[in-house]
N, C-alpha and C. Protein backbone atom coordinates (compact mmCIF):
# COMPACT_ATOMS: atom_id res chain seq x y z
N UNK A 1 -88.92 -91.20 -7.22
CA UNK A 1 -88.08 -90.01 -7.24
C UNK A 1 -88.73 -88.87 -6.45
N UNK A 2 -89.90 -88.71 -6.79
CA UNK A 2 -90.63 -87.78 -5.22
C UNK A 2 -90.42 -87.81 -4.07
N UNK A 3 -90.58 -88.76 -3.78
CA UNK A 3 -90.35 -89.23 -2.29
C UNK A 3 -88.83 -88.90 -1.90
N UNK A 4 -87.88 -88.94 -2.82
CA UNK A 4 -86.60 -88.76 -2.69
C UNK A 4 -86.65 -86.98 -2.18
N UNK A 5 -86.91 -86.11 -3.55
CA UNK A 5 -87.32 -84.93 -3.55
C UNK A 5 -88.05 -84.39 -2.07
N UNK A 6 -89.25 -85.27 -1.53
CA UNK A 6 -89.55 -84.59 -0.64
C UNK A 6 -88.83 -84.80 0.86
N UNK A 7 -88.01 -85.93 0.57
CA UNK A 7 -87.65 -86.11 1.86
C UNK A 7 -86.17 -85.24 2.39
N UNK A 8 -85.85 -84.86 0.52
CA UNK A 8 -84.67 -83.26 0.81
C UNK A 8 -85.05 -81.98 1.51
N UNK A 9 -86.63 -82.03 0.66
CA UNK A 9 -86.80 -80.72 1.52
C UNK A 9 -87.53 -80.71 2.79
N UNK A 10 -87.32 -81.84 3.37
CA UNK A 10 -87.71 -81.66 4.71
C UNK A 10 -86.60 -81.63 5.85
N UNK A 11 -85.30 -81.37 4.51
CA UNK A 11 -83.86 -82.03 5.81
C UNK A 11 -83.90 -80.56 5.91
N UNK A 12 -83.53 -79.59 7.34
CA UNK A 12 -83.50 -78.63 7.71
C UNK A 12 -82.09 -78.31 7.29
N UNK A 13 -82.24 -77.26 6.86
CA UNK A 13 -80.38 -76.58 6.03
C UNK A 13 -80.02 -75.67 7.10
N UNK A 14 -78.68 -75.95 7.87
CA UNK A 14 -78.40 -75.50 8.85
C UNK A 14 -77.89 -74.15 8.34
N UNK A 15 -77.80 -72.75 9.08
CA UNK A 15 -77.46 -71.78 8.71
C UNK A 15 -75.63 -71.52 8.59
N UNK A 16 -75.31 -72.55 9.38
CA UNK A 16 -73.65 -71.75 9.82
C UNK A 16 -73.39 -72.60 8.83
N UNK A 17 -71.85 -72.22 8.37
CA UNK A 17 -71.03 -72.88 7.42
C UNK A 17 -70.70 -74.44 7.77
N UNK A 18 -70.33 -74.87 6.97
CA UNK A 18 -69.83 -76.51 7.16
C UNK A 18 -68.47 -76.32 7.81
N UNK A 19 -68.36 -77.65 8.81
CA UNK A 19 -67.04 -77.53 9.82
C UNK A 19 -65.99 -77.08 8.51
N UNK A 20 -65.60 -77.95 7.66
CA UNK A 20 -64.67 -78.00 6.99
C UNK A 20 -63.76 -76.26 6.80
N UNK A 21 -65.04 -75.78 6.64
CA UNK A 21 -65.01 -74.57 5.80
C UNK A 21 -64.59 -73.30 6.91
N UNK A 22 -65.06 -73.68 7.62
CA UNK A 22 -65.12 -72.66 9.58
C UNK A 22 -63.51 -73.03 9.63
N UNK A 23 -63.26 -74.35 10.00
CA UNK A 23 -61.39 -74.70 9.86
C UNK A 23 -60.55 -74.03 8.62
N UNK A 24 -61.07 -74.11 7.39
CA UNK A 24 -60.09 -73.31 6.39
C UNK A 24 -59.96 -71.60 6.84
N UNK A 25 -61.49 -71.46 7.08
CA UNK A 25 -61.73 -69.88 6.98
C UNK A 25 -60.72 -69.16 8.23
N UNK A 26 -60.85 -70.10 9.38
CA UNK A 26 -59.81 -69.76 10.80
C UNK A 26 -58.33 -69.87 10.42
N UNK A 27 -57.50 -71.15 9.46
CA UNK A 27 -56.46 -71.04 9.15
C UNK A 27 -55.90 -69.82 8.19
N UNK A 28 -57.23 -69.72 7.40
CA UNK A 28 -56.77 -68.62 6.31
C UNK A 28 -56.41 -67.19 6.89
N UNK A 29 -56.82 -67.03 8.32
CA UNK A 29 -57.38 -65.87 9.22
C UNK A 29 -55.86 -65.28 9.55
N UNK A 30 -55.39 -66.73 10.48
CA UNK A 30 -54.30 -67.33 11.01
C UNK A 30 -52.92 -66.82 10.45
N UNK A 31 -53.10 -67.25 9.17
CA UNK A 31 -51.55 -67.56 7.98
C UNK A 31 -51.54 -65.97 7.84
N UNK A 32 -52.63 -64.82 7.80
CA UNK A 32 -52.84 -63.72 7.20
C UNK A 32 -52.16 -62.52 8.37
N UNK A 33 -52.49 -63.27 9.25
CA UNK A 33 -52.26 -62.47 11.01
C UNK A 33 -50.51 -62.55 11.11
N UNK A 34 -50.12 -64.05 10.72
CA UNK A 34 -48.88 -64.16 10.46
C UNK A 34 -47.78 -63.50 9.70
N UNK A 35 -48.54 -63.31 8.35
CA UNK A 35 -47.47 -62.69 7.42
C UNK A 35 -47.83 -61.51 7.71
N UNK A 36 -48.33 -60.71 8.24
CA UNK A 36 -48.56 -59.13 8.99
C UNK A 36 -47.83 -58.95 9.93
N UNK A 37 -47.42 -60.05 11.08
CA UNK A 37 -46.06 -59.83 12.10
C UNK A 37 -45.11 -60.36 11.79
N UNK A 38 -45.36 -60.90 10.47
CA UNK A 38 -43.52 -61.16 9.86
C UNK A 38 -43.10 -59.74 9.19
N UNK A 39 -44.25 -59.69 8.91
CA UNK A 39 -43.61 -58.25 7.61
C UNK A 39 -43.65 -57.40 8.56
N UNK A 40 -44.25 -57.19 9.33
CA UNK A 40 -43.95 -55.96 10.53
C UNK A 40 -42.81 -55.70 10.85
N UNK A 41 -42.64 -57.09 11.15
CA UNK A 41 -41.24 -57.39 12.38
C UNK A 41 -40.06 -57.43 11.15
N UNK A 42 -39.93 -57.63 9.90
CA UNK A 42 -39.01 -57.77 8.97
C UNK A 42 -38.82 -55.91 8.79
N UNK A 43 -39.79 -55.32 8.69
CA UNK A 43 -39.64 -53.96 8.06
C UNK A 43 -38.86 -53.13 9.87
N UNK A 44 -39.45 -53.38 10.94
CA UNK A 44 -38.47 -53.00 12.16
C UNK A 44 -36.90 -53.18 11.81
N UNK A 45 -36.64 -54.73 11.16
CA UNK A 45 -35.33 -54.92 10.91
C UNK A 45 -34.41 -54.02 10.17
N UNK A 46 -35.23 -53.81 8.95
CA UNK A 46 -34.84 -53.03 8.05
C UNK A 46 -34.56 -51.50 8.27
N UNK A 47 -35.33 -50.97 9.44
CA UNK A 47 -35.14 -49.57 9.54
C UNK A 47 -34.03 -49.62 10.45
N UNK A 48 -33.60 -50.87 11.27
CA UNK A 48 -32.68 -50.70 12.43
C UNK A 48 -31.32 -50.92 11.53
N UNK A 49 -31.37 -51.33 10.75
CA UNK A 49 -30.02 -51.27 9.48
C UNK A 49 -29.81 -50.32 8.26
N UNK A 50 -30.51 -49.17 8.57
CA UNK A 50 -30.56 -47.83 8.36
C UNK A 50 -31.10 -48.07 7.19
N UNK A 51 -32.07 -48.57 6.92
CA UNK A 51 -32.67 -48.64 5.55
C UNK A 51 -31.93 -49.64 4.45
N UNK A 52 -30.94 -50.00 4.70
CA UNK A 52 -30.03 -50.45 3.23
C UNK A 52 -30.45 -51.72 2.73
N UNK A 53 -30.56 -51.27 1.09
CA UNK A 53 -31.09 -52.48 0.40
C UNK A 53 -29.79 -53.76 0.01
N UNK A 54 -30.74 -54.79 -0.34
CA UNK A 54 -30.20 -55.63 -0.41
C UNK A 54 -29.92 -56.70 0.68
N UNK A 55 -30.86 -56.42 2.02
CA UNK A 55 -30.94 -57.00 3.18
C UNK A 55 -32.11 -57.71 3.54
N UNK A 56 -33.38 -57.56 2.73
CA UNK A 56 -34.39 -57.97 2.74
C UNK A 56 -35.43 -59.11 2.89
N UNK A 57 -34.07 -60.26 2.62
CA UNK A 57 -34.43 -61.58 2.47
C UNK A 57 -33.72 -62.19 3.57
N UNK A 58 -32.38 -61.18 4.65
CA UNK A 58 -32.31 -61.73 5.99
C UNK A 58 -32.94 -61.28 6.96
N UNK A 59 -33.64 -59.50 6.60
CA UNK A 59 -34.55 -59.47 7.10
C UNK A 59 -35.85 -60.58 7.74
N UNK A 60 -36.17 -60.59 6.50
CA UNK A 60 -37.82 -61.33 6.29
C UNK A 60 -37.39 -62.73 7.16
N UNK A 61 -36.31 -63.83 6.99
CA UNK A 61 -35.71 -65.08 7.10
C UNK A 61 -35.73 -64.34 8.98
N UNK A 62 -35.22 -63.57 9.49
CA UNK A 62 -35.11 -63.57 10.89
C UNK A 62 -36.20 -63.28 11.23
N UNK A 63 -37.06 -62.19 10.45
CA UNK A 63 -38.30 -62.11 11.78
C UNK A 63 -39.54 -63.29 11.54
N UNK A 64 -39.14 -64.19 10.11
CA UNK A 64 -40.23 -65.46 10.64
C UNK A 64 -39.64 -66.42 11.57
N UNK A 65 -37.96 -66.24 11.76
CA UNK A 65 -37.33 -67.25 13.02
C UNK A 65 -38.15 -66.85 14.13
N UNK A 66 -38.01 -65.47 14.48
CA UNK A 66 -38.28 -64.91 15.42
C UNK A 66 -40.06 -64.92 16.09
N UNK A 67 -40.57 -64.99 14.83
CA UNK A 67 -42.37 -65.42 15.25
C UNK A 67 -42.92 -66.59 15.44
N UNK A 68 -42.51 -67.29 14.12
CA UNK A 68 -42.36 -68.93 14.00
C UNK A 68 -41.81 -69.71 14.96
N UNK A 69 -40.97 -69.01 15.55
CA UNK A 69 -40.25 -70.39 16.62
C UNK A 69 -39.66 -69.20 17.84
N UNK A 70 -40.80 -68.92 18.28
CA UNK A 70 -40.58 -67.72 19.34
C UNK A 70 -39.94 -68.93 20.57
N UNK A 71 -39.09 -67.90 21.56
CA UNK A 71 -38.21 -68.45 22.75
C UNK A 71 -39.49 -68.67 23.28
N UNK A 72 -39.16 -70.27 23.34
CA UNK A 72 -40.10 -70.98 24.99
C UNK A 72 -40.31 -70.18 26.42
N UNK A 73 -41.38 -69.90 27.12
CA UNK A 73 -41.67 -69.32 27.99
C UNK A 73 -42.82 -69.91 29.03
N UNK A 74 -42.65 -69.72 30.23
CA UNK A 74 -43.22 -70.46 31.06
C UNK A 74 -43.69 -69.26 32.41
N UNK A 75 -44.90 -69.11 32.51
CA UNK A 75 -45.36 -68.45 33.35
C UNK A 75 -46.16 -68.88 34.48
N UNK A 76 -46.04 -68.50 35.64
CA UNK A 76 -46.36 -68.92 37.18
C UNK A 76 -46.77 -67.70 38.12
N UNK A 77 -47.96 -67.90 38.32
CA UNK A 77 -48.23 -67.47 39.86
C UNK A 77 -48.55 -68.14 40.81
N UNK A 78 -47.84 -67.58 41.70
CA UNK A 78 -47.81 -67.90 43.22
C UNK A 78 -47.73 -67.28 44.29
N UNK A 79 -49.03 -67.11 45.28
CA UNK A 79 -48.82 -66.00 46.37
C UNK A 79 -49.45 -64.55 45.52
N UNK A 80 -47.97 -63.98 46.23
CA UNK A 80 -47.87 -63.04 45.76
C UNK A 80 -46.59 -62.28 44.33
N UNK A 81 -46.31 -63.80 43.81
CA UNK A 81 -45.42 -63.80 43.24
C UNK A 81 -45.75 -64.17 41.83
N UNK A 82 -45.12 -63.70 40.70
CA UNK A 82 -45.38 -64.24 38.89
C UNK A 82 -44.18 -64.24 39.01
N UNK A 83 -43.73 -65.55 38.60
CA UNK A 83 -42.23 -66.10 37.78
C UNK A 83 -42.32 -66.41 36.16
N UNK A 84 -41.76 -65.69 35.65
CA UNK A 84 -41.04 -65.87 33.98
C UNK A 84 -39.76 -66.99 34.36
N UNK A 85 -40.14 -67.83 33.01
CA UNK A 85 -38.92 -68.53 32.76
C UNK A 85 -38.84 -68.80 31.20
N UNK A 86 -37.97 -68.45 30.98
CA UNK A 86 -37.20 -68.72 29.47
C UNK A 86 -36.30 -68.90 29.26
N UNK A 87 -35.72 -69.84 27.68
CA UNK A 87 -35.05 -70.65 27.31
C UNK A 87 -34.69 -69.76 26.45
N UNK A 88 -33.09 -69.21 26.85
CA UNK A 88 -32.62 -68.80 26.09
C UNK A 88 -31.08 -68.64 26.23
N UNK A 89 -30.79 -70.51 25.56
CA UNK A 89 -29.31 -71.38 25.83
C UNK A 89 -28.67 -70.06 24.46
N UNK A 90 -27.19 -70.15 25.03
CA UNK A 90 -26.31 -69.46 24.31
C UNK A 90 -26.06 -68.01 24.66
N UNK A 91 -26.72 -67.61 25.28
CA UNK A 91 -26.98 -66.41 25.86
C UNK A 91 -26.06 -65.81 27.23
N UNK A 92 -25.20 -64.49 27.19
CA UNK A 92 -24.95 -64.47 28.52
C UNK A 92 -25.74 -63.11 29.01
N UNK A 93 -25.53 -62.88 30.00
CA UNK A 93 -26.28 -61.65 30.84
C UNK A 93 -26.30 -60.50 30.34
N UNK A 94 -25.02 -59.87 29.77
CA UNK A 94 -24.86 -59.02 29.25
C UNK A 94 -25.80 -58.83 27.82
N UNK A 95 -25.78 -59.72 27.44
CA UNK A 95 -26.44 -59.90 25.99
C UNK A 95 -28.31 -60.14 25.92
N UNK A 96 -28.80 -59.77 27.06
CA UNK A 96 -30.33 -60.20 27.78
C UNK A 96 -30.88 -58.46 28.39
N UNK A 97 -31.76 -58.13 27.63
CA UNK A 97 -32.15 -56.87 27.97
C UNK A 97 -34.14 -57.37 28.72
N UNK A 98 -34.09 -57.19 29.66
CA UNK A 98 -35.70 -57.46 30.81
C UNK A 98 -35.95 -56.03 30.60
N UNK A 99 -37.47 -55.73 30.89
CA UNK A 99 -37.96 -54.28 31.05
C UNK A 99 -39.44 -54.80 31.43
N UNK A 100 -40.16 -54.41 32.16
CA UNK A 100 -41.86 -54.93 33.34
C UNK A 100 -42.41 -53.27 32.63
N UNK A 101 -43.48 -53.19 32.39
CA UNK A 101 -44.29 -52.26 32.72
C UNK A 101 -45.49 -52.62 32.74
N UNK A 102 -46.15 -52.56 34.12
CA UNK A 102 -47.48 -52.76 34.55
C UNK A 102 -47.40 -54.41 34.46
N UNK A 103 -48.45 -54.88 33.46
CA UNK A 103 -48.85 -56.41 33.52
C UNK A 103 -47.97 -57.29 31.66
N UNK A 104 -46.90 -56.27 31.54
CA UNK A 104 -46.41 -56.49 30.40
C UNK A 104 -44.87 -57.49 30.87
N UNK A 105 -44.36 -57.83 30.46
CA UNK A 105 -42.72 -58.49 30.47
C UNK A 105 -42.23 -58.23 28.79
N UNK A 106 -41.16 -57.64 28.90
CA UNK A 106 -40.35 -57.51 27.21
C UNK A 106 -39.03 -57.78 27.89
N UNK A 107 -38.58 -59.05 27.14
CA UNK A 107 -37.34 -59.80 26.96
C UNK A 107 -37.13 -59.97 25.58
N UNK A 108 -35.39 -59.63 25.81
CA UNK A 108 -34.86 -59.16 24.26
C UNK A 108 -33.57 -59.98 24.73
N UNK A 109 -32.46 -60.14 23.42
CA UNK A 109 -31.36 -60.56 23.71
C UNK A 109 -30.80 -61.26 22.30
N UNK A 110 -29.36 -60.97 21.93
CA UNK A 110 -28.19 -60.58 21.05
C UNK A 110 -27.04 -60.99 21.34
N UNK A 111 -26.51 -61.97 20.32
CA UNK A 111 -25.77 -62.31 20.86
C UNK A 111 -24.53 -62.68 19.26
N UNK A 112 -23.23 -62.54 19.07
CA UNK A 112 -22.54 -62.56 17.85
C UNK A 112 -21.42 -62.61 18.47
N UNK A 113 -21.29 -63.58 17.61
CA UNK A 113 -19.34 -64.02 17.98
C UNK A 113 -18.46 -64.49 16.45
N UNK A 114 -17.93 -63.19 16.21
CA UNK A 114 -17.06 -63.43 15.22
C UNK A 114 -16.21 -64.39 14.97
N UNK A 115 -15.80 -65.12 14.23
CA UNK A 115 -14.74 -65.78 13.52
C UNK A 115 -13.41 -64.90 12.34
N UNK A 116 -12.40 -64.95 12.97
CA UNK A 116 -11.73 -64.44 11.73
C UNK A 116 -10.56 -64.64 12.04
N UNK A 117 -9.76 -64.69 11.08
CA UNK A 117 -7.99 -64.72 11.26
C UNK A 117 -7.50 -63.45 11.14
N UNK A 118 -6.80 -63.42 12.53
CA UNK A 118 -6.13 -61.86 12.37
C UNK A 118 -4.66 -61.81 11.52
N UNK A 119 -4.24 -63.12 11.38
CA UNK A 119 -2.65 -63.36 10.75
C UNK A 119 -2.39 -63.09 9.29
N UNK A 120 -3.82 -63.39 9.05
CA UNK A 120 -3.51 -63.51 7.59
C UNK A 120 -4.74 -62.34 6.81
N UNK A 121 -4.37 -62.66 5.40
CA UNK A 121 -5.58 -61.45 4.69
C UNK A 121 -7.01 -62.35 4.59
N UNK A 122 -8.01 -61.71 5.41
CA UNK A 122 -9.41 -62.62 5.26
C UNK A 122 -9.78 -62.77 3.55
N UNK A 123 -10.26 -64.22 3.31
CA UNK A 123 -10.70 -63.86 2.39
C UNK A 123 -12.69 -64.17 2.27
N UNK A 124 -12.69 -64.72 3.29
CA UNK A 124 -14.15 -65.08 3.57
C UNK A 124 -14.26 -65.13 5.76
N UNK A 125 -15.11 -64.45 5.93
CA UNK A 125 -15.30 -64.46 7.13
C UNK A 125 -16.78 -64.98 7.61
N UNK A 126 -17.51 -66.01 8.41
CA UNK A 126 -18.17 -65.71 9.54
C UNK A 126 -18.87 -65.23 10.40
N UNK A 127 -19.95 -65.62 11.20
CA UNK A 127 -20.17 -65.23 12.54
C UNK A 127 -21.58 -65.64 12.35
N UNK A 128 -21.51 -65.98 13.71
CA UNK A 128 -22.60 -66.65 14.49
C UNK A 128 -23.53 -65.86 15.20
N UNK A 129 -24.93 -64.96 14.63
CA UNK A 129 -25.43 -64.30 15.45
C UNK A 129 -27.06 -64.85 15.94
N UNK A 130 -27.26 -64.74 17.03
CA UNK A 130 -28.54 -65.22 17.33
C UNK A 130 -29.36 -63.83 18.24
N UNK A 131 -30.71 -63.40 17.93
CA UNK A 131 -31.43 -62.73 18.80
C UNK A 131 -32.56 -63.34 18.88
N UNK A 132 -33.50 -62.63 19.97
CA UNK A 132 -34.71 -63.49 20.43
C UNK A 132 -35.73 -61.84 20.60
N UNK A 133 -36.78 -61.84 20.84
CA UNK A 133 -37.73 -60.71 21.67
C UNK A 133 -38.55 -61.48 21.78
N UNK A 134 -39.54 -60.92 22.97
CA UNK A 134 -40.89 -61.50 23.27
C UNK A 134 -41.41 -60.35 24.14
N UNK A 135 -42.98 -60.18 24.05
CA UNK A 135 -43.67 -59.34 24.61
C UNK A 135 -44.28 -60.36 25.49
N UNK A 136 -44.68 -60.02 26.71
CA UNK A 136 -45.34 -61.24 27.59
C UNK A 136 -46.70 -60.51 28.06
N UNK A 137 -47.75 -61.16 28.19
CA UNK A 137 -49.02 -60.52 28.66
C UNK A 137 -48.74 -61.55 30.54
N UNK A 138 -48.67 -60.37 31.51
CA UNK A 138 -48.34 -61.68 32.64
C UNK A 138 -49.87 -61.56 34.28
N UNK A 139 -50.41 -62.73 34.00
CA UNK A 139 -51.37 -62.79 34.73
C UNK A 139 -52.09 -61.59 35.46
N UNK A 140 -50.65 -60.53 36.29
CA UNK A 140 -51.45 -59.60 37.01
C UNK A 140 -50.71 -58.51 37.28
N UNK A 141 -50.48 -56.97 37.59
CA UNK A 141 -49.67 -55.92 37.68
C UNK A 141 -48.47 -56.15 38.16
N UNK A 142 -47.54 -55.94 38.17
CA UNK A 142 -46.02 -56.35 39.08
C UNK A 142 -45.60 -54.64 39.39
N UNK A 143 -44.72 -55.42 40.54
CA UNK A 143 -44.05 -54.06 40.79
C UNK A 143 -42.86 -53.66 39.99
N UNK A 144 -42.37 -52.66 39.40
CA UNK A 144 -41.84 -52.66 38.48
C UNK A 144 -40.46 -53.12 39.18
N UNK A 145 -40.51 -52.07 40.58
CA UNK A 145 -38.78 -51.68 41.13
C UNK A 145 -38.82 -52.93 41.60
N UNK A 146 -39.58 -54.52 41.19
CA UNK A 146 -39.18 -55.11 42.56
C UNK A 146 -38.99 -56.26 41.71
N UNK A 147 -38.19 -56.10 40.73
CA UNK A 147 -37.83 -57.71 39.53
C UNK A 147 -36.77 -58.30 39.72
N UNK A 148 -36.62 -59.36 40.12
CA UNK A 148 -34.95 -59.95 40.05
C UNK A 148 -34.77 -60.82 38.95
N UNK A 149 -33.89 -60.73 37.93
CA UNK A 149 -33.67 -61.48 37.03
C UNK A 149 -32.04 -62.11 36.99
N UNK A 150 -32.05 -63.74 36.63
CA UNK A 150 -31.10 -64.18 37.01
C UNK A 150 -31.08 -65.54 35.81
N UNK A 151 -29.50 -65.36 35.09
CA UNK A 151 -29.49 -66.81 34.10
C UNK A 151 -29.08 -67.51 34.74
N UNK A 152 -29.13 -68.87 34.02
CA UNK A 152 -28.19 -69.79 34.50
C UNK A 152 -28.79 -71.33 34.26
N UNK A 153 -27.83 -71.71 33.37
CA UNK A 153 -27.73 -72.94 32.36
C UNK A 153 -29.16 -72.68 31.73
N UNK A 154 -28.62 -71.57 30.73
CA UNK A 154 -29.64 -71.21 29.34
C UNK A 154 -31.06 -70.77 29.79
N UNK A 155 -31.78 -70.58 31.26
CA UNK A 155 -32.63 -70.84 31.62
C UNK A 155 -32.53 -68.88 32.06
N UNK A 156 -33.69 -68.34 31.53
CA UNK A 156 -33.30 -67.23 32.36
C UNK A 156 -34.93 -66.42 33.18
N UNK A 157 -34.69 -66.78 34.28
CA UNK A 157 -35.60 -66.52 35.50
C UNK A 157 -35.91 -64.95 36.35
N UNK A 158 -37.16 -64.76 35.62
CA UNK A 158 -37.67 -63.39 36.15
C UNK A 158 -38.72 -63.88 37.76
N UNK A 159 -38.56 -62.84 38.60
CA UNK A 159 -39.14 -63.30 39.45
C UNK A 159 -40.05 -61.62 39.95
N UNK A 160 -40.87 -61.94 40.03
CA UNK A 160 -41.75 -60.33 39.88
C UNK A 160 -42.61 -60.09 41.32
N UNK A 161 -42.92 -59.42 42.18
CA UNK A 161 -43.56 -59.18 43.21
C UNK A 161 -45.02 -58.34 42.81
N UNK A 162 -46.22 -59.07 42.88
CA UNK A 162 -47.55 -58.71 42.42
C UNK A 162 -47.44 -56.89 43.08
N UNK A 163 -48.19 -56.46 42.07
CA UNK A 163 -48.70 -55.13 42.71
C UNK A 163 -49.80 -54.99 43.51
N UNK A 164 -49.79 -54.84 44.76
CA UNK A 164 -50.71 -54.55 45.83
C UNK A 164 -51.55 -54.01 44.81
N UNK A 165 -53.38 -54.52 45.09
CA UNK A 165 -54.41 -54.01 44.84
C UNK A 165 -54.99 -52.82 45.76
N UNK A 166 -55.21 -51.34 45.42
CA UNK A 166 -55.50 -50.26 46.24
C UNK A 166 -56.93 -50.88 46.19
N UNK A 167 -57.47 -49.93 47.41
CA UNK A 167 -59.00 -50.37 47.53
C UNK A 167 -59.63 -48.89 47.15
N UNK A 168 -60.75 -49.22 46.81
CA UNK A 168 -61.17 -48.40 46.18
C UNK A 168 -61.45 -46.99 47.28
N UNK A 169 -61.31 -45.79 46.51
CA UNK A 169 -61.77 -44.07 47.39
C UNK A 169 -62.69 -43.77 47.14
N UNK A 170 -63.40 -43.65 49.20
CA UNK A 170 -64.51 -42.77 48.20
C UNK A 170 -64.49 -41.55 48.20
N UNK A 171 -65.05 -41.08 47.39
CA UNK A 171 -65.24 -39.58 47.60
C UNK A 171 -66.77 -38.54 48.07
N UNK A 172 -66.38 -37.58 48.77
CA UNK A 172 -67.71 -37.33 48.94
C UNK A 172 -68.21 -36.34 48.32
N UNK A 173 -69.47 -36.48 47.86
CA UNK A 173 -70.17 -35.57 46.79
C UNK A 173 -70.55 -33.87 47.44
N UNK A 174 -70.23 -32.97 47.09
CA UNK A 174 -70.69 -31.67 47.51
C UNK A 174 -71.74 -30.54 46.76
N UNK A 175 -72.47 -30.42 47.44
CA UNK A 175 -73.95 -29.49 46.50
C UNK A 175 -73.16 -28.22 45.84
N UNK A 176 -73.47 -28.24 44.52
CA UNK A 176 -73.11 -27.26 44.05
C UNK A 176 -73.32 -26.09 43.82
C-alpha cells in the first residue's frame, strides 16, 4: 500500500481544470450570453408594442426564433468588393430594410399577410407574420453611397464597394 501512496504523490497534479469541466464551464458561459440576447431582444419587442401586457410569451417565443435560428448569411470578398448574401424566402423588397455604416451591415425585414372574410362576421381570424434582423461585422470599411441591393428567389444580395484606404498625413512639427 506504500508504494501505491508514493507512486500518487509523485503523479504531478496539473493546475488547469479537467477537459470535462473547461467544456461545461464554456457551455454554461454560452447558454448565459444567450438568455441575455433573448431577454434583450424580447424586452426591444415589448417596448415596440407600447409596453402592453400580456404579450410576453410572444415576445420572448420571437426573439429566441430570431437568435436561435438567425437568417443564413454568407459573406465574400473580392477585389475590391464584399458581397452579403441572405436567405430570406418569403420576403418581398418592400418588406427588407439594408442600412452599411462603416464595416457594419443591418438587415431587417417584415412581412404579414392577413387572412379574413370580409362577407361575413369574423369569428376567429389569422395571419401569417414573419421578421428577421441581423447585425453583420463585414471583413472591411464599405462605401456607404455605393451599395446595391437586389432580391430574387428568396436570396437577397448586397454588393458593397471597399472603402479606399487613405494613406497616412504627415504633419510637420513647429517650435513652440
Amino acid at each position: 500500500m506504500e508504494k501505491e501512496v508514493k507512486a500518487l504523490e509523485k503523479i504531478e497534479k496539473s493546475p488547469e481544470p479537467a477537459p470535462l469541466f473547461v467544456d461545461v464551464e464554456k457551455m454554461f458561459e454560452r447558454s448565459t450570453e444567450l438568455f441575455r440576447d433573448v431577454a434583450s431582444r424580447a424586452f426591444e419587442f415589448f417596448q415596440e408594442r407600447g409596453h402592453m401586457i400580456g404579450t410576453q410569451l410572444d415576445d420572448w417565443f420571437r426573439a429566441e426564433s430570431e437568435i436561435l435560428r438567425p437568417t443564413p448569411v454568407e459573406i465574400t470578398e473580392k477585389d475590391n468588393l464584399v458581397t452579403l448574401k441572405a436567405a430570406v424566402p418569403g420576403f418581398r423588397p418592400d418588406e427588407i430594410e439594408v442600412s452599411v455604416k462603416g464595416d457594419r451591415a443591418f438587415i431587417s425585414g417584415r412581412s404579414g399577410s392577413e387572412l379574413k372574410c370580409e362577407d361575413e362576421k369574423t369569428f376567429y381570424s389569422e395571419w401569417k407574420s414573419d421578421r428577421f434582423y441581423r447585425e453583420l461585422q463585414l471583413p472591411s470599411l464599405v462605401e456607404e453611397d455605393a451599395v446595391n441591393a437586389e432580391l430574387k428567389d428568396g436570396i437577397l444580395t448586397l454588393t458593397m464597394t471597399k472603402r479606399a484606404e487613405k494613406e497616412a498625413t504627415k504633419v510637420a512639427v513647429k517650435s513652440a
